[in-house]
C-alpha atoms as a PDB file:
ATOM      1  CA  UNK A   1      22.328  -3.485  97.480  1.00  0.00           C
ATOM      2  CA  UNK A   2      22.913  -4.207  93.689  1.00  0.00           C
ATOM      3  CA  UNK A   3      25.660  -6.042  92.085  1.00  0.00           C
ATOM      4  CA  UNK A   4      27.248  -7.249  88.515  1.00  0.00           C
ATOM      5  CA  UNK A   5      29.315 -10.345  88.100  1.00  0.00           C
ATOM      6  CA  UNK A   6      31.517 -10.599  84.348  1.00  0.00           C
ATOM      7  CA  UNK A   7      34.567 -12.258  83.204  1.00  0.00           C
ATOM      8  CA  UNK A   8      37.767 -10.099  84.025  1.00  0.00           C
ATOM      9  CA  UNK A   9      38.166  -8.085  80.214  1.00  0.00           C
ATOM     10  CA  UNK A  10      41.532  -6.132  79.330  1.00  0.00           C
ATOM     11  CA  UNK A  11      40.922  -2.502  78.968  1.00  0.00           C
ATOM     12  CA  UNK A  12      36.694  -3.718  77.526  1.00  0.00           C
ATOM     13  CA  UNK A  13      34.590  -1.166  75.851  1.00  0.00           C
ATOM     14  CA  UNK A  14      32.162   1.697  77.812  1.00  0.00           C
ATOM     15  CA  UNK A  15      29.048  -0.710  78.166  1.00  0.00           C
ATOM     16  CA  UNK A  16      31.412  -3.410  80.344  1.00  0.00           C
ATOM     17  CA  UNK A  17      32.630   0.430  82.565  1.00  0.00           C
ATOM     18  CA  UNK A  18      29.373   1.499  82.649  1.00  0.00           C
ATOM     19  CA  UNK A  19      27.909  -2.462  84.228  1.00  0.00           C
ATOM     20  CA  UNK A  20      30.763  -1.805  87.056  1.00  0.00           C
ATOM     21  CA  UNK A  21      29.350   1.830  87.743  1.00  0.00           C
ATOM     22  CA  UNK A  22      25.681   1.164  87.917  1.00  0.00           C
ATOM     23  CA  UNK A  23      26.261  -1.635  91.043  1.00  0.00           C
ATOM     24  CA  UNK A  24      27.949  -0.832  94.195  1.00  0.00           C
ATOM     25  CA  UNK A  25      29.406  -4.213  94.105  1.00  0.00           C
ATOM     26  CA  UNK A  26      31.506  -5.923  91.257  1.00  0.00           C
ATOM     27  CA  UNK A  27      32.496  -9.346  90.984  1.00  0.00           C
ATOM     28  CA  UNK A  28      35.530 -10.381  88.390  1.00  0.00           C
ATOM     29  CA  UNK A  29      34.166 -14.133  87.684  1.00  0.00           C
ATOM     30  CA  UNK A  30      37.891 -15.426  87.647  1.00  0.00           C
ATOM     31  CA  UNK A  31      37.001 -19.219  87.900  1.00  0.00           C
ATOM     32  CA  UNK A  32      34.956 -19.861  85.230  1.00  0.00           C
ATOM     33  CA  UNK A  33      36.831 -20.973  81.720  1.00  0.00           C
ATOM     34  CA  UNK A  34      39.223 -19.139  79.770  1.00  0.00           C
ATOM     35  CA  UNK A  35      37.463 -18.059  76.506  1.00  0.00           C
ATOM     36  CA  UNK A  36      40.028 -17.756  73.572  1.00  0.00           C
ATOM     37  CA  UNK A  37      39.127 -15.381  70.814  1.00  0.00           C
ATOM     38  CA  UNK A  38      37.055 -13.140  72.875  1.00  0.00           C
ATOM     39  CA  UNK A  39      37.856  -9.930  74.961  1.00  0.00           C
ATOM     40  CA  UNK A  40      40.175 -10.834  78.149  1.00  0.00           C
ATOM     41  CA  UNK A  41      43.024 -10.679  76.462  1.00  0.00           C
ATOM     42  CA  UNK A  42      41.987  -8.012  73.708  1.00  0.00           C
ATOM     43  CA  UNK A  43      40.391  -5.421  72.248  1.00  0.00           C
ATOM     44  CA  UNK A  44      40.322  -2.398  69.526  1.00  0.00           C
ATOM     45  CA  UNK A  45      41.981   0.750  69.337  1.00  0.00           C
ATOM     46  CA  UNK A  46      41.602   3.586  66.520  1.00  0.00           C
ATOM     47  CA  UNK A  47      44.540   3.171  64.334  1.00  0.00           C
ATOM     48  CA  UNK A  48      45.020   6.003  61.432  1.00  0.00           C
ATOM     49  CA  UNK A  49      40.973   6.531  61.698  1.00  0.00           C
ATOM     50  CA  UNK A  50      39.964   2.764  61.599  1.00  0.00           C
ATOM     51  CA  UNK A  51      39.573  -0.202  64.555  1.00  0.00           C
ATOM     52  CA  UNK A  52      42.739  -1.969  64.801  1.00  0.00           C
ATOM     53  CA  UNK A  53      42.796  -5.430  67.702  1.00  0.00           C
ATOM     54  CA  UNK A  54      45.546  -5.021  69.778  1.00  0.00           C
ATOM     55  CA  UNK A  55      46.317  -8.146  72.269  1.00  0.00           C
ATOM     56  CA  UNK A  56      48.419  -8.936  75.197  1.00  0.00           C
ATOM     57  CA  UNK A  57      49.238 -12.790  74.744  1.00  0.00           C
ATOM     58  CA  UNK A  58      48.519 -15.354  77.233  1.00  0.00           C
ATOM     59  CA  UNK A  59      50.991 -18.477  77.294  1.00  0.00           C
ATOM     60  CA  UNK A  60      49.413 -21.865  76.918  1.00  0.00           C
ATOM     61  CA  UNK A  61      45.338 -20.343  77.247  1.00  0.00           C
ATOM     62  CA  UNK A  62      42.923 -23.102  76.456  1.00  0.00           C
ATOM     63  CA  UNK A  63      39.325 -23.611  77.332  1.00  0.00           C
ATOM     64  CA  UNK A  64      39.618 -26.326  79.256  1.00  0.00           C
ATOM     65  CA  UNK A  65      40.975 -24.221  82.440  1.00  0.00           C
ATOM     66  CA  UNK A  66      39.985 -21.838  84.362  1.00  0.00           C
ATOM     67  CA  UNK A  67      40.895 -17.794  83.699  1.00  0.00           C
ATOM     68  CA  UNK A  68      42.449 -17.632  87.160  1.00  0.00           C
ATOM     69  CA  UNK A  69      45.030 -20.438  86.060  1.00  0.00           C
ATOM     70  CA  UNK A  70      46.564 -17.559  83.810  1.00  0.00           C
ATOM     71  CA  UNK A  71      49.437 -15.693  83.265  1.00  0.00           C
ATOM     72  CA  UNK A  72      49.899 -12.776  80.572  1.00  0.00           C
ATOM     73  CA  UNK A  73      53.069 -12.708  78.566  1.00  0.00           C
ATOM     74  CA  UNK A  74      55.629  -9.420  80.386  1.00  0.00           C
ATOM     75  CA  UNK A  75      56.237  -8.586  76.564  1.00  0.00           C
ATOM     76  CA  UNK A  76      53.968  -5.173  75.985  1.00  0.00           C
ATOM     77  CA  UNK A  77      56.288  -3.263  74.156  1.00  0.00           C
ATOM     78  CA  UNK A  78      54.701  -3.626  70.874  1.00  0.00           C
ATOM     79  CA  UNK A  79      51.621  -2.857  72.341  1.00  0.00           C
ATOM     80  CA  UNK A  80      52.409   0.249  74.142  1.00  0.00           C
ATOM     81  CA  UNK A  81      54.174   1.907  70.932  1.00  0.00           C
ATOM     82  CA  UNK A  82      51.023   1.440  68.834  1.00  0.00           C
ATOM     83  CA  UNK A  83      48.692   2.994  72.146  1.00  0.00           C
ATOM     84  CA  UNK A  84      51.673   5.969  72.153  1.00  0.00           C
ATOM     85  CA  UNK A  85      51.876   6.348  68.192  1.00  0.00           C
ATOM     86  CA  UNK A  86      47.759   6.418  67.910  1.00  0.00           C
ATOM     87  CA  UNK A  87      46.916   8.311  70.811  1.00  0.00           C
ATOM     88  CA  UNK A  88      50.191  11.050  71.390  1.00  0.00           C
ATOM     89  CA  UNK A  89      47.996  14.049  69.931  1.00  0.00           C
ATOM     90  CA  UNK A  90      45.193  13.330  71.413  1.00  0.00           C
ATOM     91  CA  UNK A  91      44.188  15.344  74.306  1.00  0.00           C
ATOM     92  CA  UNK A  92      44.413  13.756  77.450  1.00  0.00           C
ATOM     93  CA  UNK A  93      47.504  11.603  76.065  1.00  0.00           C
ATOM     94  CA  UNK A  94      49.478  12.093  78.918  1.00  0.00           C
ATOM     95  CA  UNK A  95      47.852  11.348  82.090  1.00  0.00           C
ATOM     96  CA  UNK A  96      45.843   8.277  80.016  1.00  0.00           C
ATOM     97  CA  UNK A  97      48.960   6.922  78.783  1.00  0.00           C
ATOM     98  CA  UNK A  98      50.867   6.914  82.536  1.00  0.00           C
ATOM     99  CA  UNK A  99      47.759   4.835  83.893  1.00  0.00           C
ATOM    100  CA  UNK A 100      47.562   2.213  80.699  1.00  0.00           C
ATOM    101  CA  UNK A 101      51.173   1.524  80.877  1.00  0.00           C
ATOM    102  CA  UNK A 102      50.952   0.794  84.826  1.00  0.00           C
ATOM    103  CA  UNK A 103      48.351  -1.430  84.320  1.00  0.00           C
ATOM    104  CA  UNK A 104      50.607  -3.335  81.328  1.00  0.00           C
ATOM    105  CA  UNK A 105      53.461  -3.503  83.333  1.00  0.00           C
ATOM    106  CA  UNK A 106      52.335  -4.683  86.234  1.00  0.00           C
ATOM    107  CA  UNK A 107      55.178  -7.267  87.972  1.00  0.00           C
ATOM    108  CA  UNK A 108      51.878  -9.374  88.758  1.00  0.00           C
ATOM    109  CA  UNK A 109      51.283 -11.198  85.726  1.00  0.00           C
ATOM    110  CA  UNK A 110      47.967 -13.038  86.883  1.00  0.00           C
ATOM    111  CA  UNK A 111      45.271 -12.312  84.031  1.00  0.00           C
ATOM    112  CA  UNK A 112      41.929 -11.283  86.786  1.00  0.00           C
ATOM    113  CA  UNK A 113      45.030  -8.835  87.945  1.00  0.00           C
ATOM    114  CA  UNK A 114      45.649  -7.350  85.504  1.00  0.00           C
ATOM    115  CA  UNK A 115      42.251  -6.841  83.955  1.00  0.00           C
ATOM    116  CA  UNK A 116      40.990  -5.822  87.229  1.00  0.00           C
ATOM    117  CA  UNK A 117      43.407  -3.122  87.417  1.00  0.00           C
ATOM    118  CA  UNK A 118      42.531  -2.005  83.820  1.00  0.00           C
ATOM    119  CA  UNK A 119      38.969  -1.671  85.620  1.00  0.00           C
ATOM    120  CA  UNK A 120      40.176  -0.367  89.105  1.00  0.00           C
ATOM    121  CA  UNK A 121      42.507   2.428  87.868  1.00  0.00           C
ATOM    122  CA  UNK A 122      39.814   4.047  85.703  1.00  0.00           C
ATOM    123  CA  UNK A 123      37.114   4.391  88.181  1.00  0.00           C
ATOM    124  CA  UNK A 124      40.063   5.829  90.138  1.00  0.00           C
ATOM    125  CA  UNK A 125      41.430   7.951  87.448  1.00  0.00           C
ATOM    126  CA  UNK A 126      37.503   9.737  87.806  1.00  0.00           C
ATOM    127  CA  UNK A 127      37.657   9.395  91.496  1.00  0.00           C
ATOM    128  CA  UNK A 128      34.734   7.044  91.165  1.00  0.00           C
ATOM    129  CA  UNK A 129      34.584   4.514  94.476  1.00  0.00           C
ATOM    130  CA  UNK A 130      33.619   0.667  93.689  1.00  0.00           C
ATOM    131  CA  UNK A 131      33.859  -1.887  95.738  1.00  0.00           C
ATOM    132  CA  UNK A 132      35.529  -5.198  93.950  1.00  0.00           C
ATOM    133  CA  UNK A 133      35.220  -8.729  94.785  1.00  0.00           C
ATOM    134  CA  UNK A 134      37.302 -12.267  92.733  1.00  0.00           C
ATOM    135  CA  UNK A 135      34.737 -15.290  92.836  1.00  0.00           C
ATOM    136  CA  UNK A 136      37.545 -17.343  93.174  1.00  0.00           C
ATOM    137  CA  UNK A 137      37.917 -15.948  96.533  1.00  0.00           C
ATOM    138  CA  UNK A 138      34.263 -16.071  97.748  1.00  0.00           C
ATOM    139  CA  UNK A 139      32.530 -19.315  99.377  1.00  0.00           C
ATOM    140  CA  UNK A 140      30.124 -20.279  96.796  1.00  0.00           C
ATOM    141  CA  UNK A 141      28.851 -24.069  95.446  1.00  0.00           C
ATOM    142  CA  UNK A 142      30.633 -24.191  92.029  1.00  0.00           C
ATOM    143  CA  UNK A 143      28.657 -26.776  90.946  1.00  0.00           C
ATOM    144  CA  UNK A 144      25.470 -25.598  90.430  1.00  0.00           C
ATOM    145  CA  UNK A 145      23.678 -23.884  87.231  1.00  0.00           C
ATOM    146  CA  UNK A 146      24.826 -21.022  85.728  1.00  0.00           C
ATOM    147  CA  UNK A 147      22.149 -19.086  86.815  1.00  0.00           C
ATOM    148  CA  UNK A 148      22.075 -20.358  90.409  1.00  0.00           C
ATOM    149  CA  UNK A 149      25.727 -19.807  90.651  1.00  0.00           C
ATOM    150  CA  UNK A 150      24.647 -16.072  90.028  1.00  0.00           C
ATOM    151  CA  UNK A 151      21.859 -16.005  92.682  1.00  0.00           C
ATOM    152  CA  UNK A 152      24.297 -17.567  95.012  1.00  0.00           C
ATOM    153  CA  UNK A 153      27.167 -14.756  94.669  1.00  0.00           C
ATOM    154  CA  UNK A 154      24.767 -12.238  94.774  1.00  0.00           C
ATOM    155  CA  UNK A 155      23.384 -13.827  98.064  1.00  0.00           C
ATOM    156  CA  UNK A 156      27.233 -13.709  99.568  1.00  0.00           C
ATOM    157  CA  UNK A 157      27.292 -10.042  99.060  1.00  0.00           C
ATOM    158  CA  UNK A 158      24.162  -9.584 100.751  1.00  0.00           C
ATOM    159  CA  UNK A 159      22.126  -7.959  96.874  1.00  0.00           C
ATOM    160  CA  UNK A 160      18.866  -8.343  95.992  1.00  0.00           C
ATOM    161  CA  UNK A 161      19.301  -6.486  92.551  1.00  0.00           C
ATOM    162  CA  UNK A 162      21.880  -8.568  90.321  1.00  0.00           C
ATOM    163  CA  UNK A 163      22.139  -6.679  86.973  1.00  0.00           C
ATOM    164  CA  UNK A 164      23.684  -8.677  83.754  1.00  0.00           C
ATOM    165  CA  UNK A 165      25.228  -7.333  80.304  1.00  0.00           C
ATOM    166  CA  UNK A 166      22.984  -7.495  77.465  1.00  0.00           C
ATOM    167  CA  UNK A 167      24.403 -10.991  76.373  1.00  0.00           C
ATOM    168  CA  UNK A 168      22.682 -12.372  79.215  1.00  0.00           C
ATOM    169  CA  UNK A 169      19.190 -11.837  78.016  1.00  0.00           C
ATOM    170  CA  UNK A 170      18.668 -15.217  76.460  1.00  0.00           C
ATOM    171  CA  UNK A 171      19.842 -16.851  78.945  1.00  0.00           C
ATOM    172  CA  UNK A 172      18.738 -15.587  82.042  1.00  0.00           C
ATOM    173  CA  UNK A 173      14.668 -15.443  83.638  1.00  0.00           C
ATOM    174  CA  UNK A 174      13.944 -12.613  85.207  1.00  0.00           C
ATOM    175  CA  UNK A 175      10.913 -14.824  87.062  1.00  0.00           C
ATOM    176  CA  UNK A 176      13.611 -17.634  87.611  1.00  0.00           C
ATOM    177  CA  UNK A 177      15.807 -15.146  90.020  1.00  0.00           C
ATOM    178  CA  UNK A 178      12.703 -13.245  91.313  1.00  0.00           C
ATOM    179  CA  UNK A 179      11.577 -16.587  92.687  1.00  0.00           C
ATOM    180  CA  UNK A 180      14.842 -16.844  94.386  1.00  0.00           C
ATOM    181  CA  UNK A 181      14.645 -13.375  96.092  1.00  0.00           C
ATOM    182  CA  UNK A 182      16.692 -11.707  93.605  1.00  0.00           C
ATOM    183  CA  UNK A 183      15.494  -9.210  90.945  1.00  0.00           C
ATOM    184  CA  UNK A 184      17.400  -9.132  87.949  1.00  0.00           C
ATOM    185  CA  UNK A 185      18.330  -6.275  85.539  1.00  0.00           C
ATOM    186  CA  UNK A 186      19.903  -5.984  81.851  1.00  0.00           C
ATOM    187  CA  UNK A 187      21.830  -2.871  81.189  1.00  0.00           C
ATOM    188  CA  UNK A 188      21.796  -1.294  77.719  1.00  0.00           C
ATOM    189  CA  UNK A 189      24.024   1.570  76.836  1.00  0.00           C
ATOM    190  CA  UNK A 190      22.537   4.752  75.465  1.00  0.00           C
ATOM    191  CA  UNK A 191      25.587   6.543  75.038  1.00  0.00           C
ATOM    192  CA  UNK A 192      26.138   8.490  72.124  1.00  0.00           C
ATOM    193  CA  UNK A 193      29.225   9.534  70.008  1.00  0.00           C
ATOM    194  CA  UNK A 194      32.307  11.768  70.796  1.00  0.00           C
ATOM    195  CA  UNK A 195      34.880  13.817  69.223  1.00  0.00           C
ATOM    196  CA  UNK A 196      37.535  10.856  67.918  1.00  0.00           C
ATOM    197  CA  UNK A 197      40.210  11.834  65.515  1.00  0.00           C
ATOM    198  CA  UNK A 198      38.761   9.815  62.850  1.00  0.00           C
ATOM    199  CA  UNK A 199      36.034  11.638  60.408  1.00  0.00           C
ATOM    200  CA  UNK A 200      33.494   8.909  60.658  1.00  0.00           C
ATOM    201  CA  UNK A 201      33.186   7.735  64.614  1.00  0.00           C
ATOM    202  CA  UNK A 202      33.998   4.011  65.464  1.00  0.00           C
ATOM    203  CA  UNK A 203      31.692   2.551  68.107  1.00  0.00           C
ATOM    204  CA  UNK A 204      32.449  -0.288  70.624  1.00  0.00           C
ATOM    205  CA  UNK A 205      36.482   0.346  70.951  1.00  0.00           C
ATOM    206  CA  UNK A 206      38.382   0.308  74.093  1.00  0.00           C
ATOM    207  CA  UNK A 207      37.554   2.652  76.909  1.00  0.00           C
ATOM    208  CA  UNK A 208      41.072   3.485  76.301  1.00  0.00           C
ATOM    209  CA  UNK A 209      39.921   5.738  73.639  1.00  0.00           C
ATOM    210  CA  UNK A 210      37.021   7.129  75.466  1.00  0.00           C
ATOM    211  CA  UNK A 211      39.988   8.523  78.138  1.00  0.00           C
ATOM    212  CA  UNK A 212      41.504   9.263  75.525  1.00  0.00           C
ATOM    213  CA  UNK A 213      39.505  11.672  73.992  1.00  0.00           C
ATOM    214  CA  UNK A 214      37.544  13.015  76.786  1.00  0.00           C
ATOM    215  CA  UNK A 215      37.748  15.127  79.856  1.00  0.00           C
ATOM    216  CA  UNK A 216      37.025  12.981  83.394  1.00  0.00           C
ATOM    217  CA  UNK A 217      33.970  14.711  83.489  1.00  0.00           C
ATOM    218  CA  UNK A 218      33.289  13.901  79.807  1.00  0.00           C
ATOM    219  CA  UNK A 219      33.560  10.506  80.935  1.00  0.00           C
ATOM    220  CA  UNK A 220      31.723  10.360  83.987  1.00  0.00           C
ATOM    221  CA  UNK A 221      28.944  11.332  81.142  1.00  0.00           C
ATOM    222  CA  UNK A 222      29.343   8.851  79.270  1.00  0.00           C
ATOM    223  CA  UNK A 223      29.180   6.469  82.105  1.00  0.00           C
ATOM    224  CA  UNK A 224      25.716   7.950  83.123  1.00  0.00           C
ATOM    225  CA  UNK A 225      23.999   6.919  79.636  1.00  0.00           C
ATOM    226  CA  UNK A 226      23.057   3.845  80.075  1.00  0.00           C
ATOM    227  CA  UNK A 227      19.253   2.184  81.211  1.00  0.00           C
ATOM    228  CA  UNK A 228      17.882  -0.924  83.272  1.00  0.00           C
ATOM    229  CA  UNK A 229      15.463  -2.818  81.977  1.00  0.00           C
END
């Protein structure tokens, strides 16, 4: 059994998809500190050709509490009209759209909500099966390392392979876990380019422009380049 643990992200890029499809079991690390600046709350679209941040604000965010104390703000409308004005010719406009603005509008304003839907409703959108877990919701010592916090989650769900984003590699040892029962993986994505409307293709946006532009099975593709290591 194999599992990946990562901060609930809005709507991330194809590498944070692709961590969630190569374990059977995710885990949205909810109560671990907010991190301002970085992706929960945000990320790029193409605008006219070119990466453009959009974000969904977050009343009152600070570092010094944890994600799962947080709200996001109910006002999207500014939000969706860019997604609709960049995205209405492209070709799978309408059935992407329906599923971002669900996720945006969502009467459940809790932040791991909402980002786990923007997770949830993709791998359903390709009728891809996951199973999700919150780690605010599991029994787990919170006070131990970073690391051993990891091993211990991974033990609740019963995995012996635990597989971490690439930001992990300086931080984690793969003998450290192995001693613990536990083997542990990086995941790099191999994916290449796809048709955008821009003439020069922009890595690293949103997977909302990956739906975007490609079929489900286009996508599912995508989602298969990727290695362990």
């Amino acid at each position: 059994m194999s599992c990946a643990i990562m901060q609930p992200y809005l709507f991330p890029y194809l590498g944070y998809y692709q961590l969630v499809y190569s374990v059977g079991n995710f885990v949205f690390y909810d109560d671990v500190n907010f991190i301002k600046r970085g992706y929960i709350n945000r990320n790029n679209i193409l605008v006219n050709g070119r990466a453009q941040r959009f974000t969904i604000p977050v009343p009152g965010a600070t570092q010094n509490e944890k994600i799962n104390t947080f709200e996001f703000s109910s006002d999207v409308r500014k939000v969706l009209k860019t997604i609709q004005q960049s995205y209405k010719k492209a070709p799978y406009f309408q059935s992407v759209y329906v599923l971002i603005e669900e996720v945006l509008t969502s009467p459940n304003r809790s932040v791991p909500y909402i980002c786990q839907l923007s997770i949830q409703k993709v791998f359903d959108y390709l009728g891809l099966d996951r199973n999700y877990f919150i780690s605010s919701q599991l029994d787990y010592k919170r006070e131990m390392s970073a690391a051993d916090k990891l091993i211990a989650i991974s033990k609740k769900l019963g995995c012996t392979l635990y597989v971490n984003s690439p930001g992990g590699i300086g931080l984690y040892q793969k003998d450290y876990f192995k001693e613990r029962d536990i083997e542990l993986s990086f995941i790099k994505m191999t994916a290449g380019e796809y048709a955008q409307s821009s003439n020069e293709f922009v890595p690293y946006l949103s997977m909302i422009d990956v739906l975007m532009w490609n079929s489900k099975e286009e996508v599912k593709q995508l989602l298969d380049q990727y290695e362990l290591f």
